[in-house]
N, C-alpha and C. Protein backbone atom coordinates (compact mmCIF):
# COMPACT_ATOMS: atom_id res chain seq x y z
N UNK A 1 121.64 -70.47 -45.06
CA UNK A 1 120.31 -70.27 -44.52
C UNK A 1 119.56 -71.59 -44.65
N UNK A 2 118.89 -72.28 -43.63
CA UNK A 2 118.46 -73.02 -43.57
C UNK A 2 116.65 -73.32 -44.08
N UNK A 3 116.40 -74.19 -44.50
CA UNK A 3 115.00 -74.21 -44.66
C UNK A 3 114.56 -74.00 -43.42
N UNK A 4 114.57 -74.90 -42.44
CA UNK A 4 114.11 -74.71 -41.01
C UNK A 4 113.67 -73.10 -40.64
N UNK A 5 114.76 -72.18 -40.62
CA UNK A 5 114.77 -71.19 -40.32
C UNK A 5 113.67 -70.32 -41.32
N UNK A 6 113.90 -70.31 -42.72
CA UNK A 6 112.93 -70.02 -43.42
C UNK A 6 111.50 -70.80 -43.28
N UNK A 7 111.58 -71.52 -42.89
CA UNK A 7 109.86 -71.94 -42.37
C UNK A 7 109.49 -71.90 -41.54
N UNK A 8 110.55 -71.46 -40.18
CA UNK A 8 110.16 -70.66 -38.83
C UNK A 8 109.66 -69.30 -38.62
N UNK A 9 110.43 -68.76 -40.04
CA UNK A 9 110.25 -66.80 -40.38
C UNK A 9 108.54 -66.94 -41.06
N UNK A 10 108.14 -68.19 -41.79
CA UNK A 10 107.08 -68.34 -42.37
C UNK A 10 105.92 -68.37 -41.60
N UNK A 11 106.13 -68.97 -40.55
CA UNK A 11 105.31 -69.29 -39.31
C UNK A 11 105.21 -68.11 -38.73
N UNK A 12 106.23 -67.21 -38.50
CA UNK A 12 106.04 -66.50 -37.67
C UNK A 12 105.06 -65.15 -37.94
N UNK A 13 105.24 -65.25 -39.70
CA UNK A 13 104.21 -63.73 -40.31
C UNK A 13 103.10 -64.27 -40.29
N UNK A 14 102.79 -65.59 -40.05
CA UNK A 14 101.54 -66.02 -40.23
C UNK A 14 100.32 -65.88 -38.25
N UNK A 15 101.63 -65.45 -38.06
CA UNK A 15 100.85 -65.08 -36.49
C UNK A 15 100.40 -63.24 -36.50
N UNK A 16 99.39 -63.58 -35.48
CA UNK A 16 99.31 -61.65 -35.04
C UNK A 16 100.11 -61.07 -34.59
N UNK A 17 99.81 -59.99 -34.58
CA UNK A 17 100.99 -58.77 -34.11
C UNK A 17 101.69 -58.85 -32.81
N UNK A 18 101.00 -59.29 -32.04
CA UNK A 18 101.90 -59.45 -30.52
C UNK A 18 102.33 -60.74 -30.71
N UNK A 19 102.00 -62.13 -31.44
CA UNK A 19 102.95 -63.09 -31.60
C UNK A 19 103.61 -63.26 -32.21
N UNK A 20 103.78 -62.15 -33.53
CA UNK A 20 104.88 -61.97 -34.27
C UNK A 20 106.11 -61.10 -33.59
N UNK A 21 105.82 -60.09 -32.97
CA UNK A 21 106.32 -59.48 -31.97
C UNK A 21 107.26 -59.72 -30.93
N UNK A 22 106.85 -61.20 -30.47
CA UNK A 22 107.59 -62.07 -29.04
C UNK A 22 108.23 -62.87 -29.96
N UNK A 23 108.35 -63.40 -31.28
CA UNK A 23 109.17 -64.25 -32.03
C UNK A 23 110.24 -63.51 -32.64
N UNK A 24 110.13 -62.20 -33.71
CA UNK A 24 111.02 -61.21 -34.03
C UNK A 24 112.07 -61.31 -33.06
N UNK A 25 112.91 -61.38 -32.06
CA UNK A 25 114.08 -61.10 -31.35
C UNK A 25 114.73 -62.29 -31.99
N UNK A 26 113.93 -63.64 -31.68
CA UNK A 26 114.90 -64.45 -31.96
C UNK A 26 115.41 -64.75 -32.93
N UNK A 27 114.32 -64.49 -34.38
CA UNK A 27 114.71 -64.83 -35.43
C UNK A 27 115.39 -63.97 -36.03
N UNK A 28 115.60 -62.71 -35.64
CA UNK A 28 116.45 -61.27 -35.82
C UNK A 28 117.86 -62.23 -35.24
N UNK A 29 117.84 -62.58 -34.17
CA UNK A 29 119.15 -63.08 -33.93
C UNK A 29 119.73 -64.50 -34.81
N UNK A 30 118.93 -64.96 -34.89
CA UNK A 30 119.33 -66.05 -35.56
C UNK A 30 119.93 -65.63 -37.09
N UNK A 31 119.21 -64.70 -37.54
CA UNK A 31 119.29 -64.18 -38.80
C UNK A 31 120.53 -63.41 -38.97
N UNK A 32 121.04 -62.73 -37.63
CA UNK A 32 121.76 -61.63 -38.00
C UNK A 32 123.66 -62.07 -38.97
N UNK A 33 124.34 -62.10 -39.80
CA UNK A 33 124.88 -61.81 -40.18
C UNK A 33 124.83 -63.14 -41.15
N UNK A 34 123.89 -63.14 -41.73
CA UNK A 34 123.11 -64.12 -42.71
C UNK A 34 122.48 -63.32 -43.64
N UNK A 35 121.67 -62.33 -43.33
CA UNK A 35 120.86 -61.29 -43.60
C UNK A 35 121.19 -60.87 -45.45
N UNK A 36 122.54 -61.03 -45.99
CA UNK A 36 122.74 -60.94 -47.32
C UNK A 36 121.79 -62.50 -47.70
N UNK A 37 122.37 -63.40 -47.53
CA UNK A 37 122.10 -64.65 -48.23
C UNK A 37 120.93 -65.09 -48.21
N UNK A 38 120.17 -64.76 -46.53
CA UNK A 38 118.39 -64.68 -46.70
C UNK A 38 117.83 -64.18 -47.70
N UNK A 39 118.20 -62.68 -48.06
CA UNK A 39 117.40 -62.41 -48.95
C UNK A 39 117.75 -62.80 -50.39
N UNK A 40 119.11 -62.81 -50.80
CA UNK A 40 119.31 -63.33 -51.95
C UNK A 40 118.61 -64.42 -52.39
N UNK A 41 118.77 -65.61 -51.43
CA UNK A 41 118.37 -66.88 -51.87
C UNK A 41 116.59 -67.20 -51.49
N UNK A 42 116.16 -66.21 -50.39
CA UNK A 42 114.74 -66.00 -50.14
C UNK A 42 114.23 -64.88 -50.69
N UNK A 43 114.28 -64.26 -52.17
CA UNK A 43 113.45 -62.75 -51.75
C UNK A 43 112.31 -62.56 -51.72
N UNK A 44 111.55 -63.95 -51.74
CA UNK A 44 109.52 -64.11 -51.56
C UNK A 44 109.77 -63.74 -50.29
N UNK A 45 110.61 -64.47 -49.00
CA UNK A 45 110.23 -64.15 -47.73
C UNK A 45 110.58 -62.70 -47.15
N UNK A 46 111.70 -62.23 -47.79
CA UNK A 46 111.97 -60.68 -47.63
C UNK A 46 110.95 -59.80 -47.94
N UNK A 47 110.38 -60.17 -48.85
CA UNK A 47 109.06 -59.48 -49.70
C UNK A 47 107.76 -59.46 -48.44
N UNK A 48 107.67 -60.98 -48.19
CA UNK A 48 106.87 -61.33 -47.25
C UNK A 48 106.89 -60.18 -45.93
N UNK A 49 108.18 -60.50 -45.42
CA UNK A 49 108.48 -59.59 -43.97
C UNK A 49 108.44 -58.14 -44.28
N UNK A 50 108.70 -57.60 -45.41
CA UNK A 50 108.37 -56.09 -45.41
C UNK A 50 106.54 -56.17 -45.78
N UNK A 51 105.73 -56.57 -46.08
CA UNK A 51 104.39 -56.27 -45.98
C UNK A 51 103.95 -56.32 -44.86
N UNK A 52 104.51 -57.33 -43.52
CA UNK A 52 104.05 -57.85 -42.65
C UNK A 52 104.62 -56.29 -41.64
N UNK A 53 105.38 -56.22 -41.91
CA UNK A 53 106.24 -55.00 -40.94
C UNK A 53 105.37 -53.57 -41.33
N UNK A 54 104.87 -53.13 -42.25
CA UNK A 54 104.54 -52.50 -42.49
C UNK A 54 103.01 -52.09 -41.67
N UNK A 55 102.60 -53.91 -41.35
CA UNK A 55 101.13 -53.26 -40.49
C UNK A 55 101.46 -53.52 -39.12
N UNK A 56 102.79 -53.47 -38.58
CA UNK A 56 102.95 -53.49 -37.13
C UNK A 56 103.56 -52.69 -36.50
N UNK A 57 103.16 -51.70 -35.70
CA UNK A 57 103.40 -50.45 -34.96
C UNK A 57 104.46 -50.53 -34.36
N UNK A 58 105.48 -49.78 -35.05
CA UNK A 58 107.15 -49.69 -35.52
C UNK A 58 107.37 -49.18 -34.28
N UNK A 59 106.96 -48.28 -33.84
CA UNK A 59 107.04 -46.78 -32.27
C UNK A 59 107.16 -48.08 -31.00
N UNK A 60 106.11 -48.85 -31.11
CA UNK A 60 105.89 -49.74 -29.85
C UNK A 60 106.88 -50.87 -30.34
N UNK A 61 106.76 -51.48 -31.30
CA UNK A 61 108.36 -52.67 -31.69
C UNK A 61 109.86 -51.83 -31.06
N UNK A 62 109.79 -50.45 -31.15
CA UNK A 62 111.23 -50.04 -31.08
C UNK A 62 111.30 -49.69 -29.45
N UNK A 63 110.14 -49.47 -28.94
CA UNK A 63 109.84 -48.98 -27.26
C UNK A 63 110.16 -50.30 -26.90
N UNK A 64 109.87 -51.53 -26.74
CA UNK A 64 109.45 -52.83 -26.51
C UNK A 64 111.08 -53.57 -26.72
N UNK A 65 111.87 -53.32 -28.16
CA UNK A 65 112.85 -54.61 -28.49
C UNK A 65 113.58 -53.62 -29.66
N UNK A 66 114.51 -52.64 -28.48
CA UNK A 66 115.17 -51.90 -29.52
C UNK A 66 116.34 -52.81 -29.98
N UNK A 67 116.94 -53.50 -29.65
CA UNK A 67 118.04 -53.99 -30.02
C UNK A 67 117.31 -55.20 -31.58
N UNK A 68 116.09 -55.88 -31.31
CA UNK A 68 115.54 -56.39 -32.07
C UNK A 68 114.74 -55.39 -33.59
N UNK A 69 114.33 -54.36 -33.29
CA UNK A 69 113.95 -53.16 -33.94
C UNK A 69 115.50 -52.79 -34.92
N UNK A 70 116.37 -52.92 -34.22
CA UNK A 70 117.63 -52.62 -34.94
C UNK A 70 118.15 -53.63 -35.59
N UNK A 71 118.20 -54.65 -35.58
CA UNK A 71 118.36 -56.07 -36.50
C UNK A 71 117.49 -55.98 -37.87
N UNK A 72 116.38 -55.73 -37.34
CA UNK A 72 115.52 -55.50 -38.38
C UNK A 72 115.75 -54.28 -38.99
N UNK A 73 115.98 -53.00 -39.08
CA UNK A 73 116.30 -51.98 -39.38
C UNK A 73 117.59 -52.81 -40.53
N UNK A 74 118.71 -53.03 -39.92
CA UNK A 74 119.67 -53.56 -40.58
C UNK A 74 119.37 -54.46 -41.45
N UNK A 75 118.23 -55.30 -41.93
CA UNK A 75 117.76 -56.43 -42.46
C UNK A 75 117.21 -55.80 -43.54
N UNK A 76 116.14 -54.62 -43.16
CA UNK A 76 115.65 -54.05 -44.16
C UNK A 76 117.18 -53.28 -45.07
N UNK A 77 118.07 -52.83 -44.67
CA UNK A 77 118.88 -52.00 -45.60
C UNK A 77 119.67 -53.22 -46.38
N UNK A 78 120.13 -54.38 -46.08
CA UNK A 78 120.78 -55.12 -46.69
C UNK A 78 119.48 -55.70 -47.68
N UNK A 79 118.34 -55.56 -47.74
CA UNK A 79 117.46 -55.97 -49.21
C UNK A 79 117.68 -54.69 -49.97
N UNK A 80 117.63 -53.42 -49.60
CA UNK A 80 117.63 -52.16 -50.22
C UNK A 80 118.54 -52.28 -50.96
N UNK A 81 120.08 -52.51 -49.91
CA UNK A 81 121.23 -53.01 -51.29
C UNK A 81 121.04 -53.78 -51.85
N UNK A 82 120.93 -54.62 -51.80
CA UNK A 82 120.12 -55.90 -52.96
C UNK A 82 119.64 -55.34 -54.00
N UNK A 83 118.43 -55.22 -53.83
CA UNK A 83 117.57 -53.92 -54.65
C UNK A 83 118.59 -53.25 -55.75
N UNK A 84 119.14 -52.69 -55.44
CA UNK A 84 119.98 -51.41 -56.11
C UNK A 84 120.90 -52.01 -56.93
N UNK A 85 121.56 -53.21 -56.29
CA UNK A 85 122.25 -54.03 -57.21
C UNK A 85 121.94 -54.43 -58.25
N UNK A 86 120.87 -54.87 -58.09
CA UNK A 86 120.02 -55.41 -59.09
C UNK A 86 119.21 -54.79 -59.93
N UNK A 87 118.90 -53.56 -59.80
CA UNK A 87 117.56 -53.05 -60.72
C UNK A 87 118.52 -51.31 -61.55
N UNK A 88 118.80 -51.85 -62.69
CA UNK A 88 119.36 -50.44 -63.14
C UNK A 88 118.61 -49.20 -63.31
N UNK A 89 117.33 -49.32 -62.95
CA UNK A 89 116.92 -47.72 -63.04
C UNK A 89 116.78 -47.05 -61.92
N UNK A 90 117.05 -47.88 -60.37
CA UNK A 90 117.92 -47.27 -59.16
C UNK A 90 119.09 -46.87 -59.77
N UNK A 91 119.67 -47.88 -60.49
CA UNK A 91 121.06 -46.88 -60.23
C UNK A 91 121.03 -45.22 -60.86
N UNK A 92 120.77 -45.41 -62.41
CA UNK A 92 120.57 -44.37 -62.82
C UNK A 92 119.93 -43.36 -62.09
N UNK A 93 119.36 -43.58 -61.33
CA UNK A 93 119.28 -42.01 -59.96
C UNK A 93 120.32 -41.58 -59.59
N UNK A 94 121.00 -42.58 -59.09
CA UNK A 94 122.40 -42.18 -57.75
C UNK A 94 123.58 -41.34 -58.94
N UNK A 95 123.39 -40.41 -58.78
CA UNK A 95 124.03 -39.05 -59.36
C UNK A 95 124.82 -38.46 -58.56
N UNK A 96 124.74 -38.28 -57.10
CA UNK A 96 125.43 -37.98 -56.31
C UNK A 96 125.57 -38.53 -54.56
N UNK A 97 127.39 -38.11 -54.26
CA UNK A 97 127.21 -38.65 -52.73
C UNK A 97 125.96 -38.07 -52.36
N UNK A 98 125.39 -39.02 -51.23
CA UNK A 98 124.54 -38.55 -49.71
C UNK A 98 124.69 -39.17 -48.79
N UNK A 99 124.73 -38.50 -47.53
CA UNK A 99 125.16 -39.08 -46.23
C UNK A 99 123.56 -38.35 -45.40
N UNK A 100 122.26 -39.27 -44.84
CA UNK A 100 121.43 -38.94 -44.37
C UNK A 100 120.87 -39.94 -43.36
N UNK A 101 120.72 -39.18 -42.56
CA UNK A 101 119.97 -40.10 -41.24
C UNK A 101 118.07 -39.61 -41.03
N UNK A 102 118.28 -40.78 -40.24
CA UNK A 102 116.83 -41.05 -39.94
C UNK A 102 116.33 -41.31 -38.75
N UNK A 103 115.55 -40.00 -38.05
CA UNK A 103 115.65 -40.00 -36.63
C UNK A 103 114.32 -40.06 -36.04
N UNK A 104 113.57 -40.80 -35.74
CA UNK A 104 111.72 -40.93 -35.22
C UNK A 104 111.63 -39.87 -34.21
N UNK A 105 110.70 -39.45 -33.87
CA UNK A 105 110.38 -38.30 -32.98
C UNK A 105 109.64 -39.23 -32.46
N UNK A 106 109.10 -40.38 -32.34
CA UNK A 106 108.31 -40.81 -31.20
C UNK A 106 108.45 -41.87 -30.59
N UNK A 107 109.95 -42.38 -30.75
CA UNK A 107 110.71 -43.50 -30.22
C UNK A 107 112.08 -43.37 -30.59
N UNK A 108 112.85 -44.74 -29.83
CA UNK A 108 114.01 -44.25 -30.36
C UNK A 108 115.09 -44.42 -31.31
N UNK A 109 114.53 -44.76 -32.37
CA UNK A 109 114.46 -45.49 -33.73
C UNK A 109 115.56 -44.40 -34.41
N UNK A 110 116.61 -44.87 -35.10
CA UNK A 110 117.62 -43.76 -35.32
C UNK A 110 118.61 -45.05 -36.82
N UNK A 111 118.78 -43.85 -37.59
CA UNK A 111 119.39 -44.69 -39.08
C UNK A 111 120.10 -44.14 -39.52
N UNK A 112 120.76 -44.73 -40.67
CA UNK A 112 121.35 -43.75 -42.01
C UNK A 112 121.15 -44.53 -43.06
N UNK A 113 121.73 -43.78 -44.20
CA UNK A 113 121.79 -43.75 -45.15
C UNK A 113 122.90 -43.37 -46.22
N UNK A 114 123.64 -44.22 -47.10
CA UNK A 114 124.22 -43.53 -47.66
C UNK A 114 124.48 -44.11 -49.24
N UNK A 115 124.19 -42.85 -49.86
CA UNK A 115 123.91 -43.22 -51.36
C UNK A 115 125.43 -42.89 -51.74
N UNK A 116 126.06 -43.68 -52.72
CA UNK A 116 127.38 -43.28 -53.44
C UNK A 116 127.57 -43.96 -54.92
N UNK A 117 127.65 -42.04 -55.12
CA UNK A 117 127.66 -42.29 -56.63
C UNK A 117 128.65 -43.07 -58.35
N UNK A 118 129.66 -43.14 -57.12
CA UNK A 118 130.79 -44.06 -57.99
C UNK A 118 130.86 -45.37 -57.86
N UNK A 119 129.98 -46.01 -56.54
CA UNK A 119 129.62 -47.04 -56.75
C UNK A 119 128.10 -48.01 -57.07
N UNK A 120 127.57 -46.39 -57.17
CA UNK A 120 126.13 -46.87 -57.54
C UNK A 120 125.28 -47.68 -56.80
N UNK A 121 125.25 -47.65 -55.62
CA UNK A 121 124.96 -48.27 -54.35
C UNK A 121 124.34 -46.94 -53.40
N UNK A 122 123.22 -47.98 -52.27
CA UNK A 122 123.32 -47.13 -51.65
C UNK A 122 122.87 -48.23 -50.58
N UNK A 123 123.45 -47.79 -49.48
CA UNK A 123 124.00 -49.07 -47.49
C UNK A 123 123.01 -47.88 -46.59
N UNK A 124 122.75 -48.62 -45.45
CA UNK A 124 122.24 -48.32 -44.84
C UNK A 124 122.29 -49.02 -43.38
N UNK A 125 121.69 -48.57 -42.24
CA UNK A 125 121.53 -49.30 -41.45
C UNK A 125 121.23 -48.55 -39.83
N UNK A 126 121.17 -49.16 -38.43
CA UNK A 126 120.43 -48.92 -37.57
C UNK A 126 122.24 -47.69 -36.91
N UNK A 127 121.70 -46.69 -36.19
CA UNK A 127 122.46 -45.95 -35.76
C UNK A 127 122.83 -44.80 -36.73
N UNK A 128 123.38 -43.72 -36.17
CA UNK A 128 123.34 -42.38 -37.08
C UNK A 128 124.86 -42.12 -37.50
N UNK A 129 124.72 -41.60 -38.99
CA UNK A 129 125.87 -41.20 -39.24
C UNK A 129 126.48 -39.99 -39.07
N UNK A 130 128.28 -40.07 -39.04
CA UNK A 130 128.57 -38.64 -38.57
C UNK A 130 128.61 -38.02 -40.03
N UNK A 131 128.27 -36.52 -39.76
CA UNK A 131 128.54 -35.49 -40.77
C UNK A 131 127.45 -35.57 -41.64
N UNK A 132 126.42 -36.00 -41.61
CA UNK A 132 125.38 -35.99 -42.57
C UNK A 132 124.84 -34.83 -43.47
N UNK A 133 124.62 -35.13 -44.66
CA UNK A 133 123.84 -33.97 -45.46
C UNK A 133 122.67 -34.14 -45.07
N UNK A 134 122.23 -35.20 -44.71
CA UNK A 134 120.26 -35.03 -44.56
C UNK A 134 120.04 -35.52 -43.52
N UNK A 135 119.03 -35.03 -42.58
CA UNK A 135 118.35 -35.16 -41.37
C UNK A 135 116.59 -35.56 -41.15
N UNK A 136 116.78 -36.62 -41.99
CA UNK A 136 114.85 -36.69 -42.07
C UNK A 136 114.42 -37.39 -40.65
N UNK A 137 113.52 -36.82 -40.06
CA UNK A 137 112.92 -36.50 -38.68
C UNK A 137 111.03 -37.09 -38.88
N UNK A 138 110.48 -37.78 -38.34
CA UNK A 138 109.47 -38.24 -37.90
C UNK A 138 108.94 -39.08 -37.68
N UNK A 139 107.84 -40.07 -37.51
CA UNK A 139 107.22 -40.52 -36.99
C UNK A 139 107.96 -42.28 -37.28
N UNK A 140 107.96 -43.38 -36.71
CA UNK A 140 108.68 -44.33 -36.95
C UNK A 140 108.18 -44.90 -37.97
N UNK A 141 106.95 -45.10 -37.70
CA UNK A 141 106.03 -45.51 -39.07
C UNK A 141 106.15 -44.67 -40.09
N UNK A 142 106.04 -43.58 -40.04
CA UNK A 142 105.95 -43.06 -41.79
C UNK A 142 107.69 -43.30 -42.06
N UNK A 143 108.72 -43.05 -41.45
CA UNK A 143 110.25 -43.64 -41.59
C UNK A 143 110.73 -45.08 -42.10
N UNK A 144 110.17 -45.65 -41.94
CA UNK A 144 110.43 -46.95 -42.14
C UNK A 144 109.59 -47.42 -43.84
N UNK A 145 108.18 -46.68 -43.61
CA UNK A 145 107.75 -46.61 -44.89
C UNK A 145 108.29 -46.10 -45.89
N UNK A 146 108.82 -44.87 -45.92
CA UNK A 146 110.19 -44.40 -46.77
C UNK A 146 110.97 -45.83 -47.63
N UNK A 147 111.36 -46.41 -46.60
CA UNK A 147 112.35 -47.42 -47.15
C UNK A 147 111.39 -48.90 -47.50
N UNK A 148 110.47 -48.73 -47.02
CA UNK A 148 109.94 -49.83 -47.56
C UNK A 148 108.87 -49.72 -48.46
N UNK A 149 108.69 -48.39 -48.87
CA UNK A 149 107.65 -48.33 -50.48
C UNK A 149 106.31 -47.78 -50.10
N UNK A 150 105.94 -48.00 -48.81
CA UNK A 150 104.81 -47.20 -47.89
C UNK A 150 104.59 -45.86 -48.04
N UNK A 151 105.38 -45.32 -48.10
CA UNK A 151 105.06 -43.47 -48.41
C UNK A 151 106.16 -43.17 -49.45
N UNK A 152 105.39 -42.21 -50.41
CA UNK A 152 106.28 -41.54 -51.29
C UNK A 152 107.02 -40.90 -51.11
N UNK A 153 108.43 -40.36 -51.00
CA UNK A 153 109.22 -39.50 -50.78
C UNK A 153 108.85 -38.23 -50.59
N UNK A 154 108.33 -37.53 -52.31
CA UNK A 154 107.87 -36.24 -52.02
C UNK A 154 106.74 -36.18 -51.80
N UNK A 155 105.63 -36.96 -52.26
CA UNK A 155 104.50 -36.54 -51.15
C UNK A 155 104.09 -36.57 -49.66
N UNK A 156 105.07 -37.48 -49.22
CA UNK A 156 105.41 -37.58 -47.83
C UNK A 156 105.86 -35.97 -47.24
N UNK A 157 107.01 -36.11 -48.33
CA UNK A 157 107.55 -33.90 -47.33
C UNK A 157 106.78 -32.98 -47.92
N UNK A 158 106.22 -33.24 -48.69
CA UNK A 158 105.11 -32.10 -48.92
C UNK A 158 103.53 -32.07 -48.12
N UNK A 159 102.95 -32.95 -47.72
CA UNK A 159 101.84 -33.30 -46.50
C UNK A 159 102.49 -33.43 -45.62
N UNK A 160 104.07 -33.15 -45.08
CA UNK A 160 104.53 -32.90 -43.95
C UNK A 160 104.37 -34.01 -42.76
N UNK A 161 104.52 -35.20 -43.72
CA UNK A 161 104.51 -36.38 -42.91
C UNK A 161 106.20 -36.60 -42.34
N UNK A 162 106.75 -35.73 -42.32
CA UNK A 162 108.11 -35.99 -41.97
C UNK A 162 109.10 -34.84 -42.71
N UNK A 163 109.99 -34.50 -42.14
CA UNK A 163 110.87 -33.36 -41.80
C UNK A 163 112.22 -33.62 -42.68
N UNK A 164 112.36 -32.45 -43.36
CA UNK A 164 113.73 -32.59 -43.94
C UNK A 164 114.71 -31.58 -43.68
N UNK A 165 115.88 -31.52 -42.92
CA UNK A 165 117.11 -30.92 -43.08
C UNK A 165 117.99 -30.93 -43.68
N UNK A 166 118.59 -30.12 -44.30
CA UNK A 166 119.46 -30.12 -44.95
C UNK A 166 119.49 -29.12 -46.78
N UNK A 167 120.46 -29.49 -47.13
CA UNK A 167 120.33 -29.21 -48.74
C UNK A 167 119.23 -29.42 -49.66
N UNK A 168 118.32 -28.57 -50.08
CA UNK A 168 117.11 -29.04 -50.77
C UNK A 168 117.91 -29.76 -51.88
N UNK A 169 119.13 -29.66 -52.44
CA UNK A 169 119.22 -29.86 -53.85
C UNK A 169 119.84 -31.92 -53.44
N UNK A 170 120.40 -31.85 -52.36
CA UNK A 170 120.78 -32.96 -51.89
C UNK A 170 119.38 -33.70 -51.48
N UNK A 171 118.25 -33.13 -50.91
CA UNK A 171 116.99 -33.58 -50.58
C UNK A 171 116.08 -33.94 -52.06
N UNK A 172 116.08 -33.00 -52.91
CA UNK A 172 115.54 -34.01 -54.31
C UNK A 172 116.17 -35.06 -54.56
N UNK A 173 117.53 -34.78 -54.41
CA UNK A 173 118.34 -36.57 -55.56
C UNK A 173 117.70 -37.19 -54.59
N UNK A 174 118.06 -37.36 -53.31
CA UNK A 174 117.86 -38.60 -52.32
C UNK A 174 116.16 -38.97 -52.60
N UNK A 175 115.01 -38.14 -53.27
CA UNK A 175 113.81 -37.93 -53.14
C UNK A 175 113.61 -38.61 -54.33
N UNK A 176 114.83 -38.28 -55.46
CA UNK A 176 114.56 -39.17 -57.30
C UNK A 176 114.46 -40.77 -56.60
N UNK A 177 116.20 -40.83 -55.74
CA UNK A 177 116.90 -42.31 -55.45
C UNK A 177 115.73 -43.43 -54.82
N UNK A 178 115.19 -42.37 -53.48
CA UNK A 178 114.14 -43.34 -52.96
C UNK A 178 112.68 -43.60 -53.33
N UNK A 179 112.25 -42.73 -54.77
CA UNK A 179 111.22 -42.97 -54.55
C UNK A 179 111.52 -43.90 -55.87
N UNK A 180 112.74 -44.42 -56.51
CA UNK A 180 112.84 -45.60 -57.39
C UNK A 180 113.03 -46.78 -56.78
N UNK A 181 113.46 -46.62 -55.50
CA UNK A 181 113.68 -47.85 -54.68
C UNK A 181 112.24 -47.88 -54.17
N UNK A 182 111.35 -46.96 -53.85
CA UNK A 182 109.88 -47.05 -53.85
C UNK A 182 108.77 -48.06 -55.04
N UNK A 183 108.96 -47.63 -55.65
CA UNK A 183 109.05 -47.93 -57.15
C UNK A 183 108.96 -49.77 -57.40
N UNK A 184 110.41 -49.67 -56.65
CA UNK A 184 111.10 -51.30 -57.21
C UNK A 184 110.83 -52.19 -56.09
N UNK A 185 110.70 -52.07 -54.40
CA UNK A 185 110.10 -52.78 -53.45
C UNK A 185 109.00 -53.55 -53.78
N UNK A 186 109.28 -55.10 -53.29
CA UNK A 186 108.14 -55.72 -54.01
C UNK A 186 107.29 -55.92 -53.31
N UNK A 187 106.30 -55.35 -53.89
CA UNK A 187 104.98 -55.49 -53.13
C UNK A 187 104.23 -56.62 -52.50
N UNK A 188 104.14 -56.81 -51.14
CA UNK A 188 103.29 -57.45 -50.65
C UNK A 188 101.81 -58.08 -51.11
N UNK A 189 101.43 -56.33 -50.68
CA UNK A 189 99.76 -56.06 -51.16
C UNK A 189 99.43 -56.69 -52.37
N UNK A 190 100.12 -56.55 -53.59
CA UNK A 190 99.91 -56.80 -54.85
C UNK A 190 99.96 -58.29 -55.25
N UNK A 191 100.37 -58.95 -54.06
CA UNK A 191 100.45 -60.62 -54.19
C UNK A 191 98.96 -61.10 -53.14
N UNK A 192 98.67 -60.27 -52.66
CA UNK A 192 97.27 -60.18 -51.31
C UNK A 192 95.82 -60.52 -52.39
């Protein structure tokens, strides 16, 4: 990963929403199968790009530059593993398999998820998995917040900010798992 590139991604959160917007494709491409070593060796700017993502209307990014929406999708799950690698009181959640997707009802924003418990990990990324235990359903924005520390797990399905199918008992662990990866996401705001 280049400095260049990291001071192009720097430039680019430092613009508004529609000029961060028209830059995201390229640097999604440029980024893409780099995406471990960015964040390893950058995780201020990973940190950076999930605060910045968080105030830009996910529904219209994914209507607009799905293939770019999905880079990023994939960008965000390779820090998540990161995350998990690194912080042992994620792991100590992951108690059991889960296989769960993540489907927006108001675009066409579509994920998974999968927590595994023998390796104490949990991967993720853009497109749905087959055979899933969990089916969480809504809005792109409150979805994406899930994974990026924005909404709490269970207070999210309990104010019915988003839909759960499946196994309630499989829907708590995944609810312990993410709201420690909630937990451990480093905050933007808190550096603001």
């Amino acid at each position: 990963m280049t400095d260049e590139l990291v001071n192009r991604i720097d430039a680019s959160l430092e613009k508004d929403e529609a000029q961060l917007k028209e830059d995201l494709p390229g640097l999604l491409d440029e980024i893409a199968g780099q995406e471990r070593s960015l964040i390893a060796d950058n995780p201020e700017v990973f940190s950076r790009v999930v605060g910045r993502m968080e105030a830009i209307d996910i529904e219209s990014f994914y209507a607009d530059e799905p293939e770019a929406a999905d880079q990023f999708q994939d960008l965000l799950w390779t820090g998540v593993n990161l995350l998990v690698e690194n912080e042992p009181s994620i792991q100590e959640q992951i108690t059991t398999d889960i296989v769960a997707n993540f489907e927006a009802d108001d675009c066409p924003m579509a994920g998974h998820l999968q927590v595994d418990a023998s390796e104490e990990t949990v991967t993720g990324g853009a497109g749905l998995a087959d055979d899933p235990d969990l089916v969480l359903t809504g809005p792109a924005d409150t979805l994406t917040a899930l994974i990026t520390g924005g909404t709490d797990p269970i207070q999210g399905f309990m104010t019915q900010e988003y839909e759960l199918d499946g196994s309630v008992q499989k829907g708590t662990q995944l609810a312990s798992v993410m709201g420690e990866i909630t937990d451990s996401v480093p905050n933007q705001h808190a550096a603001d």
